[in-house]
C-alpha atoms as a PDB file:
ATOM      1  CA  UNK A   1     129.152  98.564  78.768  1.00  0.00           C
ATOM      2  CA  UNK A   2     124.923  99.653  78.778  1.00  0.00           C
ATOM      3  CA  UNK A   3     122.654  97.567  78.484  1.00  0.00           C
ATOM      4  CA  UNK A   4     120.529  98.174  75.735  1.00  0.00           C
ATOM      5  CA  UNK A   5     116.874  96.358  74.803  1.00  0.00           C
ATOM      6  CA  UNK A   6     116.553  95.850  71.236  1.00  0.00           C
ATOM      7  CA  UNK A   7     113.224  97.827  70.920  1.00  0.00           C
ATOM      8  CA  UNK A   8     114.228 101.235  72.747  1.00  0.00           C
ATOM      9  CA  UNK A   9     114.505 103.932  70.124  1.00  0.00           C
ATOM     10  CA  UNK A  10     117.749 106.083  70.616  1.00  0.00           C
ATOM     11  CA  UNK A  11     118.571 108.912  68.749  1.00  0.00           C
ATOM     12  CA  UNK A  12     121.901 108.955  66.995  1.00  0.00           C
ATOM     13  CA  UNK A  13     122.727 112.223  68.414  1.00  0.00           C
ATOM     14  CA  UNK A  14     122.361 111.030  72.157  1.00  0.00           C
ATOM     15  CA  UNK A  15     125.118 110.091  74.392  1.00  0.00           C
ATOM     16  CA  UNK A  16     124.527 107.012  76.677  1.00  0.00           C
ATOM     17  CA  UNK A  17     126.752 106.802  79.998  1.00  0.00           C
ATOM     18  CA  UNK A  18     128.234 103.275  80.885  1.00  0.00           C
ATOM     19  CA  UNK A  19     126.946 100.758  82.821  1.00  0.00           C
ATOM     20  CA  UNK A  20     123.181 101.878  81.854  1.00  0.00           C
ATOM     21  CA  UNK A  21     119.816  99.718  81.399  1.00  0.00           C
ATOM     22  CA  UNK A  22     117.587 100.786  79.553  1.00  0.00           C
ATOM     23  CA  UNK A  23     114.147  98.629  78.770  1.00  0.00           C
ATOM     24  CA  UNK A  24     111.865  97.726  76.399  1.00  0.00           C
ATOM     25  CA  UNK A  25     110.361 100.584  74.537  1.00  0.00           C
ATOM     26  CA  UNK A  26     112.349 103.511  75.726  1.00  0.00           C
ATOM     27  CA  UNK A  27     112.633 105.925  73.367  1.00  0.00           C
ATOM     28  CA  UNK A  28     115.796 108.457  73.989  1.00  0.00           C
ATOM     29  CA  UNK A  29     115.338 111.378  72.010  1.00  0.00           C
ATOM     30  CA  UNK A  30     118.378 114.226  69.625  1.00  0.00           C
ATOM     31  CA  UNK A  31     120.315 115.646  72.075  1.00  0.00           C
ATOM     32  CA  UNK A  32     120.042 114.015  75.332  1.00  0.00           C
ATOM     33  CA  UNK A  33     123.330 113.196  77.330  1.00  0.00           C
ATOM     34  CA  UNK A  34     122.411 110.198  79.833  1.00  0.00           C
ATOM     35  CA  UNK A  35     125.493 109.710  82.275  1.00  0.00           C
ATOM     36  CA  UNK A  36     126.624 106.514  83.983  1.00  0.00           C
ATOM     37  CA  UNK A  37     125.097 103.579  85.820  1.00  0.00           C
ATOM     38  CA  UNK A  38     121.360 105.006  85.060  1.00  0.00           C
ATOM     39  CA  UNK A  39     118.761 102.712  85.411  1.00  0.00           C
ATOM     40  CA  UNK A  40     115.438 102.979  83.139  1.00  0.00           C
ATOM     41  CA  UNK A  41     112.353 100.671  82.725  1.00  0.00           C
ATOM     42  CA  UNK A  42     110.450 100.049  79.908  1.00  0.00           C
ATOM     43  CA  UNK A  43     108.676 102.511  78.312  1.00  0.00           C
ATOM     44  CA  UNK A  44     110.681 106.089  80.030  1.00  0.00           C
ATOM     45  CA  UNK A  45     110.665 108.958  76.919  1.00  0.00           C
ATOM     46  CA  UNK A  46     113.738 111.259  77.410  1.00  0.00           C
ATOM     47  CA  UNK A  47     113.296 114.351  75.065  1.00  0.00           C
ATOM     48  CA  UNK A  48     115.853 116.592  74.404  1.00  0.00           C
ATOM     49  CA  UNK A  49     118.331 119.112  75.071  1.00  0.00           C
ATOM     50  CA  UNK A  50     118.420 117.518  77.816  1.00  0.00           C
ATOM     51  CA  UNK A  51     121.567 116.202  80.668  1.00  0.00           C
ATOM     52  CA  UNK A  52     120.652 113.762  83.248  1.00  0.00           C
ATOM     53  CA  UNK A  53     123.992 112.797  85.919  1.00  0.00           C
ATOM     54  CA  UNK A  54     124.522 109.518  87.401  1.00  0.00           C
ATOM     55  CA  UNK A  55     122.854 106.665  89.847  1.00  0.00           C
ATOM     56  CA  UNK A  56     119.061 107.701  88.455  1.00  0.00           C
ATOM     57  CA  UNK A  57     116.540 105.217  88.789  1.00  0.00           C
ATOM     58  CA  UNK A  58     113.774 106.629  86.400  1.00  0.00           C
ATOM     59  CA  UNK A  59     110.436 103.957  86.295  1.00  0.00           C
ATOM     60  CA  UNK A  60     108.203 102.956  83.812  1.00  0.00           C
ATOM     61  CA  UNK A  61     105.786 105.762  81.383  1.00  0.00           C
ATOM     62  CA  UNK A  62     108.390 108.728  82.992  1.00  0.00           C
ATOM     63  CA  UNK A  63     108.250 111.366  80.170  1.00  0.00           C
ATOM     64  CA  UNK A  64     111.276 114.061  80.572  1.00  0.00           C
ATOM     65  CA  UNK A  65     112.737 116.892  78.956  1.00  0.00           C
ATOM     66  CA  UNK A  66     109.572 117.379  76.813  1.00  0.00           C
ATOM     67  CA  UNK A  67     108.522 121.334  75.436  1.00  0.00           C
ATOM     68  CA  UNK A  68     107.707 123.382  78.085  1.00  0.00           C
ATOM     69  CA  UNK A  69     103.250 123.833  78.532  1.00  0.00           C
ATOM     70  CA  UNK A  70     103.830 127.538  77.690  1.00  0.00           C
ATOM     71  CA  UNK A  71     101.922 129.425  75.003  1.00  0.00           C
ATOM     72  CA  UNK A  72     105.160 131.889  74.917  1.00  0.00           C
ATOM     73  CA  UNK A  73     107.391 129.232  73.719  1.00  0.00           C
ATOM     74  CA  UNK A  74     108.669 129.208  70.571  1.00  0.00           C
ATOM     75  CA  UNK A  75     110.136 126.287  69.981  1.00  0.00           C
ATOM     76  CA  UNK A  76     113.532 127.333  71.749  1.00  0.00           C
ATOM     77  CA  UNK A  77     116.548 124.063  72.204  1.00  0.00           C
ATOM     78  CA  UNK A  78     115.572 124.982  76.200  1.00  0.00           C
ATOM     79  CA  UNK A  79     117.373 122.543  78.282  1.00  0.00           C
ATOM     80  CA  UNK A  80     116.328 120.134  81.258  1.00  0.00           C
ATOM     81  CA  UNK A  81     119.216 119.152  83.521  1.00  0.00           C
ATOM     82  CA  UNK A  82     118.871 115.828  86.187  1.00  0.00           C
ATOM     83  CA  UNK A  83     121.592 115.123  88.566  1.00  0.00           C
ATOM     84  CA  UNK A  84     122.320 112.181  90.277  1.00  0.00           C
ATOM     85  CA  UNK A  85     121.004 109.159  92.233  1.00  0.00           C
ATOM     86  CA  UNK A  86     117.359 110.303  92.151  1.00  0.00           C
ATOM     87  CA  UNK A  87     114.115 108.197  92.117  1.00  0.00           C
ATOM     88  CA  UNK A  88     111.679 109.407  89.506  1.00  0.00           C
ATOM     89  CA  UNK A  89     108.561 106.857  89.636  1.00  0.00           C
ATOM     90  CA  UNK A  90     106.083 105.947  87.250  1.00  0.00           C
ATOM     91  CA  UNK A  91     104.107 108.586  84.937  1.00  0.00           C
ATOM     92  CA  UNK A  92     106.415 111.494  86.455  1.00  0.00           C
ATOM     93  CA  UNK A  93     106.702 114.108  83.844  1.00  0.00           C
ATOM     94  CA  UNK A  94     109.369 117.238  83.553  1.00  0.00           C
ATOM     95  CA  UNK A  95     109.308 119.833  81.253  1.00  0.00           C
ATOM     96  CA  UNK A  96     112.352 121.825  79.975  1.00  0.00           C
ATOM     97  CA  UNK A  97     112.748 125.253  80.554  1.00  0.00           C
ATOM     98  CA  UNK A  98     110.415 128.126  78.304  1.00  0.00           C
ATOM     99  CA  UNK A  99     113.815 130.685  78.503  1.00  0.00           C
ATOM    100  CA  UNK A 100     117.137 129.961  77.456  1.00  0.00           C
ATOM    101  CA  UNK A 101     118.373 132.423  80.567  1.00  0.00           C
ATOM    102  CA  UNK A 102     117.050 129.167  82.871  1.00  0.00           C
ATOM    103  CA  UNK A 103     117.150 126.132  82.617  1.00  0.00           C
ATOM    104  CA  UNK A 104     114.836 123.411  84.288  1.00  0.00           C
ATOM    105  CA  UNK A 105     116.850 121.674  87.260  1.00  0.00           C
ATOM    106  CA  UNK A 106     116.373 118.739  89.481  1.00  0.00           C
ATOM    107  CA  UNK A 107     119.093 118.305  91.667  1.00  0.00           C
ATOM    108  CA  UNK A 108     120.938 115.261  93.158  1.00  0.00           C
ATOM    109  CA  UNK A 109     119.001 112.586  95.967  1.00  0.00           C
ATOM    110  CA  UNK A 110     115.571 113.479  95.330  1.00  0.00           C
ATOM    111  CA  UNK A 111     112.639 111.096  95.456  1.00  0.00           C
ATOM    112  CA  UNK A 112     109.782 111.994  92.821  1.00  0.00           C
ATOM    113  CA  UNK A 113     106.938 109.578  93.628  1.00  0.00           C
ATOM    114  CA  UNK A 114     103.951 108.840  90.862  1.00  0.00           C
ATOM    115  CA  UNK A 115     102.434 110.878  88.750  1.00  0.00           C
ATOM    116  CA  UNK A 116     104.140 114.181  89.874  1.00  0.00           C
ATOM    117  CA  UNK A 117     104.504 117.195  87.203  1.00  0.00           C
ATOM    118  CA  UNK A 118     107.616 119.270  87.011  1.00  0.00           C
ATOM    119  CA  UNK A 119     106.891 122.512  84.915  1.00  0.00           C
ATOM    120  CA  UNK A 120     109.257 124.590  83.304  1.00  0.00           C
ATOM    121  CA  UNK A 121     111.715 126.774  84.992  1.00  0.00           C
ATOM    122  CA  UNK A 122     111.070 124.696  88.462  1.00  0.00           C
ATOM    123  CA  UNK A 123     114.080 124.652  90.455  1.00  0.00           C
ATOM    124  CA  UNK A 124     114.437 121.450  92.472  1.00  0.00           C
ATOM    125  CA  UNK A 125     117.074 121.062  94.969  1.00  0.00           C
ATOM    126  CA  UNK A 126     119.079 117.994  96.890  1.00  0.00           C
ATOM    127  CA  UNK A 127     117.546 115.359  98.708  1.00  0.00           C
ATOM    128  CA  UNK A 128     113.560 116.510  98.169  1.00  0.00           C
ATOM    129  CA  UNK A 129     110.777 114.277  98.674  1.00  0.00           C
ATOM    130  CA  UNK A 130     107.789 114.911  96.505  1.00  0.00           C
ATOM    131  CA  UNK A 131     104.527 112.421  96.858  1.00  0.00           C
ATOM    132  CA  UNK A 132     102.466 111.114  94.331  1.00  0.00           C
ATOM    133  CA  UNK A 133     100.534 113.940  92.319  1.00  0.00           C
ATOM    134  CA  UNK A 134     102.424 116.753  93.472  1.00  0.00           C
ATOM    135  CA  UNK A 135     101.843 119.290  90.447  1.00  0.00           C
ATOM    136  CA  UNK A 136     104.034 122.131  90.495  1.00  0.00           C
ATOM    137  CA  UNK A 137     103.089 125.336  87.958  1.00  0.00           C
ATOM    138  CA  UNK A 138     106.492 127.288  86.385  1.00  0.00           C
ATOM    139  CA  UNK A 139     109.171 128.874  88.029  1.00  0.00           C
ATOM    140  CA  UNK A 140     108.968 126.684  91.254  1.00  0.00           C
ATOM    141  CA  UNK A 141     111.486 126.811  93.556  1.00  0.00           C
ATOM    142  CA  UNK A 142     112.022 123.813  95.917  1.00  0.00           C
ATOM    143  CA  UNK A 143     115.233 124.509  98.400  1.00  0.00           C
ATOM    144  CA  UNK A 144     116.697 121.132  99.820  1.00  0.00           C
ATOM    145  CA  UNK A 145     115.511 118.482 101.847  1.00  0.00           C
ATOM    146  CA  UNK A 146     111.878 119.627 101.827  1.00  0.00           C
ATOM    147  CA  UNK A 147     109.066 117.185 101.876  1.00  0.00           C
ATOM    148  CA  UNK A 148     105.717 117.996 100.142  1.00  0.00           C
ATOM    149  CA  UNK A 149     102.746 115.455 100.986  1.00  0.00           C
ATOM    150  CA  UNK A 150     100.734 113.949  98.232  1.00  0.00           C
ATOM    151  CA  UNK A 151      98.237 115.632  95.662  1.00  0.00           C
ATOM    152  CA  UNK A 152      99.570 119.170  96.473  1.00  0.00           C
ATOM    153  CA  UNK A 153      99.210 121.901  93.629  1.00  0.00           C
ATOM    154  CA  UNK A 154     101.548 124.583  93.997  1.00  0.00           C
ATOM    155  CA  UNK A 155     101.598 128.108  92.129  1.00  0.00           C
ATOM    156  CA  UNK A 156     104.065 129.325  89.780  1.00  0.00           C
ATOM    157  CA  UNK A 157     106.837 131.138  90.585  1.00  0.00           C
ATOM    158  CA  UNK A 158     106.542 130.007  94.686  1.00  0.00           C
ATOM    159  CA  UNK A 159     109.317 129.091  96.787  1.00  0.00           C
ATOM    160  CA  UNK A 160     109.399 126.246  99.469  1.00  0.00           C
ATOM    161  CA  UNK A 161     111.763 126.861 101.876  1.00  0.00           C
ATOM    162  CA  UNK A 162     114.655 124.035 103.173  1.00  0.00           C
ATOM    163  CA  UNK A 163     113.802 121.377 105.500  1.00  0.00           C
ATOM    164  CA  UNK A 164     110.064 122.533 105.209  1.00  0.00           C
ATOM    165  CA  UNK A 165     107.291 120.032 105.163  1.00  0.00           C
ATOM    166  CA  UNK A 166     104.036 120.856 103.663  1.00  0.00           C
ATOM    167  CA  UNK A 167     100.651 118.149 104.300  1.00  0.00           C
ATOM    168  CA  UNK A 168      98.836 116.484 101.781  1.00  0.00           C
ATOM    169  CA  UNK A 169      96.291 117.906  99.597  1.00  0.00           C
ATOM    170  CA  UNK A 170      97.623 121.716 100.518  1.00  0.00           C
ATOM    171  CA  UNK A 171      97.034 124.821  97.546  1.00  0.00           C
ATOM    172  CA  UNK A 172     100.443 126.726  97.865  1.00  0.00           C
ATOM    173  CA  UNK A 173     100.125 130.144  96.821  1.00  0.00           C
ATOM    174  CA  UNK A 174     102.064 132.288  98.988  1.00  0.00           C
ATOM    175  CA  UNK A 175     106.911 130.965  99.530  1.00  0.00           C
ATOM    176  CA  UNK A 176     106.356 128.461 102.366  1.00  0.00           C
ATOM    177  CA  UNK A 177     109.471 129.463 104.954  1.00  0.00           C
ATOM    178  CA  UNK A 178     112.387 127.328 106.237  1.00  0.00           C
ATOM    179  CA  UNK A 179     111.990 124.501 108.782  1.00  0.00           C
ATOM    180  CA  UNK A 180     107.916 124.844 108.885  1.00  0.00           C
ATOM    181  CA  UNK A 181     105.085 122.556 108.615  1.00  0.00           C
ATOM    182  CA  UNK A 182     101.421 123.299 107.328  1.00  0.00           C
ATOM    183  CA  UNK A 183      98.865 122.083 104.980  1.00  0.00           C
ATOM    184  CA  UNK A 184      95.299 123.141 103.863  1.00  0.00           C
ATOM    185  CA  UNK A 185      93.237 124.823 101.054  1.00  0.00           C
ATOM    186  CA  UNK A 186      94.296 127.829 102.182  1.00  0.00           C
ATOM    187  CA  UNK A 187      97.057 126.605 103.066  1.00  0.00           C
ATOM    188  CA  UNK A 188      98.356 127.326 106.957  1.00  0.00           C
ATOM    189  CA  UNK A 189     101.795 127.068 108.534  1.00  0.00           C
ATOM    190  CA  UNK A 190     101.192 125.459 111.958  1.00  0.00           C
ATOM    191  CA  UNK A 191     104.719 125.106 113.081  1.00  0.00           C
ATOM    192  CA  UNK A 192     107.941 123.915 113.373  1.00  0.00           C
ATOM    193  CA  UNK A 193     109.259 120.666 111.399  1.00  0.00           C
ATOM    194  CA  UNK A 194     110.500 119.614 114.518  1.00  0.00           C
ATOM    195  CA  UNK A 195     110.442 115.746 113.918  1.00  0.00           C
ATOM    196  CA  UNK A 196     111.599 116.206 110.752  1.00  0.00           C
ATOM    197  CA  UNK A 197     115.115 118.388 111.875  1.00  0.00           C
ATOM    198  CA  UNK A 198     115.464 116.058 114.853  1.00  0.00           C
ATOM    199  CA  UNK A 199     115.555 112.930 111.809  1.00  0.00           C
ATOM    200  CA  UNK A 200     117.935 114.967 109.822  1.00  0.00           C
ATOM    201  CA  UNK A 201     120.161 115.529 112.761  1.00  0.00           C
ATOM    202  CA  UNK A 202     119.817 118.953 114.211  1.00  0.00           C
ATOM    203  CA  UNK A 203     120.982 119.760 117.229  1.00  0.00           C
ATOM    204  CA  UNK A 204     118.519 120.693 120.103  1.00  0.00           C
ATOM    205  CA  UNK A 205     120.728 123.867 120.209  1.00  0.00           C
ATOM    206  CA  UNK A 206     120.169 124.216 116.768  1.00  0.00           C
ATOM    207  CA  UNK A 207     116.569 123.901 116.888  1.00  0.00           C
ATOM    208  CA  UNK A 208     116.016 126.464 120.249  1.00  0.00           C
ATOM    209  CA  UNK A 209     117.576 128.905 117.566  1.00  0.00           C
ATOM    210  CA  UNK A 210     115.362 128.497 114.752  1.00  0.00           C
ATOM    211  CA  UNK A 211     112.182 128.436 117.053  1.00  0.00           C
ATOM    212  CA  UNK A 212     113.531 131.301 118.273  1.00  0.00           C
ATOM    213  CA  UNK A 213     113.320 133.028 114.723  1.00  0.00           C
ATOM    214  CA  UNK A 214     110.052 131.234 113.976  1.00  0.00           C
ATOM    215  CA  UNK A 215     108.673 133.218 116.609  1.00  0.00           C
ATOM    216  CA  UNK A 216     109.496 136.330 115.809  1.00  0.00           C
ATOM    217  CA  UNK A 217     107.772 136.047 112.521  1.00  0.00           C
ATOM    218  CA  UNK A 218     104.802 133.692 113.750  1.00  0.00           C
ATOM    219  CA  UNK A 219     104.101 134.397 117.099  1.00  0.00           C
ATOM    220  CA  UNK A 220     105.330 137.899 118.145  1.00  0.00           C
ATOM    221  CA  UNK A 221     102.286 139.728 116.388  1.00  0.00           C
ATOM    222  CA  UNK A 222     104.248 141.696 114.124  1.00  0.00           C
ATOM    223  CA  UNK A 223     104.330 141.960 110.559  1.00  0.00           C
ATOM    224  CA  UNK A 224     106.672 140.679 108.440  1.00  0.00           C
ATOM    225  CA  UNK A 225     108.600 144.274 107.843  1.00  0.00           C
ATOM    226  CA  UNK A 226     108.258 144.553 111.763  1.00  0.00           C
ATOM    227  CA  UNK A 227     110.033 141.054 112.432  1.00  0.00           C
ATOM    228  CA  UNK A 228     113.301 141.845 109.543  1.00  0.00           C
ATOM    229  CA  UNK A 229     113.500 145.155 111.204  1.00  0.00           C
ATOM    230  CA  UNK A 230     114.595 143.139 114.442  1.00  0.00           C
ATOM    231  CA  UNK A 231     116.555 140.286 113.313  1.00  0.00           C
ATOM    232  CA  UNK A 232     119.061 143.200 112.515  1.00  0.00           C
ATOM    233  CA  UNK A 233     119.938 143.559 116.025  1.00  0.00           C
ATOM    234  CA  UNK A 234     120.053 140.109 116.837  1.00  0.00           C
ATOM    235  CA  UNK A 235     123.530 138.109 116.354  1.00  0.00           C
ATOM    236  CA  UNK A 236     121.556 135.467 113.922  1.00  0.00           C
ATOM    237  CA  UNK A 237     122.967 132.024 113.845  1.00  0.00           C
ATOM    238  CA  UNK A 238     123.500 130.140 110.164  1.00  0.00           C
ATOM    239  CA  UNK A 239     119.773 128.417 110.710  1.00  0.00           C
ATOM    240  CA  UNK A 240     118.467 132.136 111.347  1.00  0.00           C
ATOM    241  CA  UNK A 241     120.307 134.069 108.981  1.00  0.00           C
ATOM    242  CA  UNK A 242     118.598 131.512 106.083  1.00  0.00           C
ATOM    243  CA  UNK A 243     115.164 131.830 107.433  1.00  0.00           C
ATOM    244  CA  UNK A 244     115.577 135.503 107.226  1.00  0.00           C
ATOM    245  CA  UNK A 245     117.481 135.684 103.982  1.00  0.00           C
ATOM    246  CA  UNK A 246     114.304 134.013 102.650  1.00  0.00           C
ATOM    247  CA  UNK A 247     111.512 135.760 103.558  1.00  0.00           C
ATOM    248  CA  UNK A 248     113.819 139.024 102.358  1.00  0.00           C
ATOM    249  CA  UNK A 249     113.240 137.421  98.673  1.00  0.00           C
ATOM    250  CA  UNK A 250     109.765 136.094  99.401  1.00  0.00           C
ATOM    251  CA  UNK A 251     108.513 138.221  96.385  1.00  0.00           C
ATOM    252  CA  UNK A 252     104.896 136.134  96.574  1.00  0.00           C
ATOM    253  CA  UNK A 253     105.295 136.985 100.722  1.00  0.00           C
ATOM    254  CA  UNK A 254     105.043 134.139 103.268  1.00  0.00           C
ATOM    255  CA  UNK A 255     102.160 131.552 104.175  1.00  0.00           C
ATOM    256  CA  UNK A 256     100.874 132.752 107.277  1.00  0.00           C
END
């Protein structure tokens, strides 16, 4: 059974999980679907249509599933979708989608500190960490486990690659690759994310392989058409192949 505070505001059309708490003031708008065992302090707004999974810890003055900031919209039931056992901290705010084709997603394990924005169409994968003010435009694309340091803008429609981290106070205008670190207004990649694959349990193997690849593209002095012309000769491990299968979809090209 949920526990309920007598002043949150629920719509009758919502659907609240068991074992939830929800605080003072929330207000749980028509046509959200809030699974089990969420936790929410006083004050979260949950607009709808909009399906958030289990475990979720959202905190105080979160606003979610709101209209998208998009001049096209129309007024569309667009549709926000949260998975489970994710952190989403004070003042974090997440748009729904401006298409019906897409929806807005934020996957499962994620950690969404202060005062980050979430835009509509962003893609947000497993087990991301995102630092206070993070503000990410529409059509973002965030692959898992990346890490993306505090007050960090970041362009529409880019992609951050997996495993990537990117420094504070960076301007992200060009897909960030797999397994790199950078930061900087313009923003530079400077390396591996070699303490950050070593935490996550890579194997040195693994990591000879994707410096290997990291190489090619960063250090060989060849451009990026140059570098996916030779991958095809090389027998590419499963690290490699994803670096490369990225930066074959990079349609904004990589961060040098």
């Amino acid at each position: 059974m949920s526990k309920i505070h007598p002043t949150a505001v629920i719509h009758k059309s919502a659907v609240i999980g068991e074992n939830c708490e929800i605080g003072p003031y929330c207000v749980i708008g028509d046509n959200v679907v809030l699974g089990s065992d969420n936790i929410l302090h006083n004050n979260v707004v949950l607009g709808g249509p909009t399906t958030i999974g289990s475990g979720n810890k959202i905190f105080s003055y979160a606003v979610l599933g709101t209209d998208p900031q998009d001049l096209k919209y129309a007024g569309e039931p667009t549709h926000l979708r949260i998975g489970d056992n994710n952190v989403i901290r004070e003042f974090c705010t997440i748009n729904r989608s401006a298409l019906m084709e897409e929806d807005t997603v934020v996957g499962d394990g994620n950690l969404l500190m202060e005062y980050v924005h979430i835009a509509h169409n962003c893609q947000i994968g497993n087990h991301c960490i995102i630092a206070n003010v993070v503000q990410l435009a529409g059509h973002v694309h965030i692959h898992d486990f990346a890490t993306i340091g505090g007050v960090t803008a970041v362009h529409q429609f880019v992609h951050i690659g997996s495993y990537s981290f990117v420094g504070g106070a960076s301007a992200i205008k060009k897909d960030i690759v797999p397994f790199s670190r950078g930061q900087g207004n313009p923003y530079q990649t400077v390396g591996l994310n070699s303490v950050g694959l070593t935490r996550k349990g890579f194997t040195n193997e693994d990591v000879s392989a994707i410096k290997e690849i990291y190489n090619l593209f960063y250090r060989r002095k060849l451009n990026t058409s140059q570098a996916l012309a030779a991958t095809e000769s090389m027998d590419l491990s499963k690290y490699q192949q994803l670096f490369v299968d990225f930066v074959k979809h990079a349609e904004r090209g990589i961060s040098t």
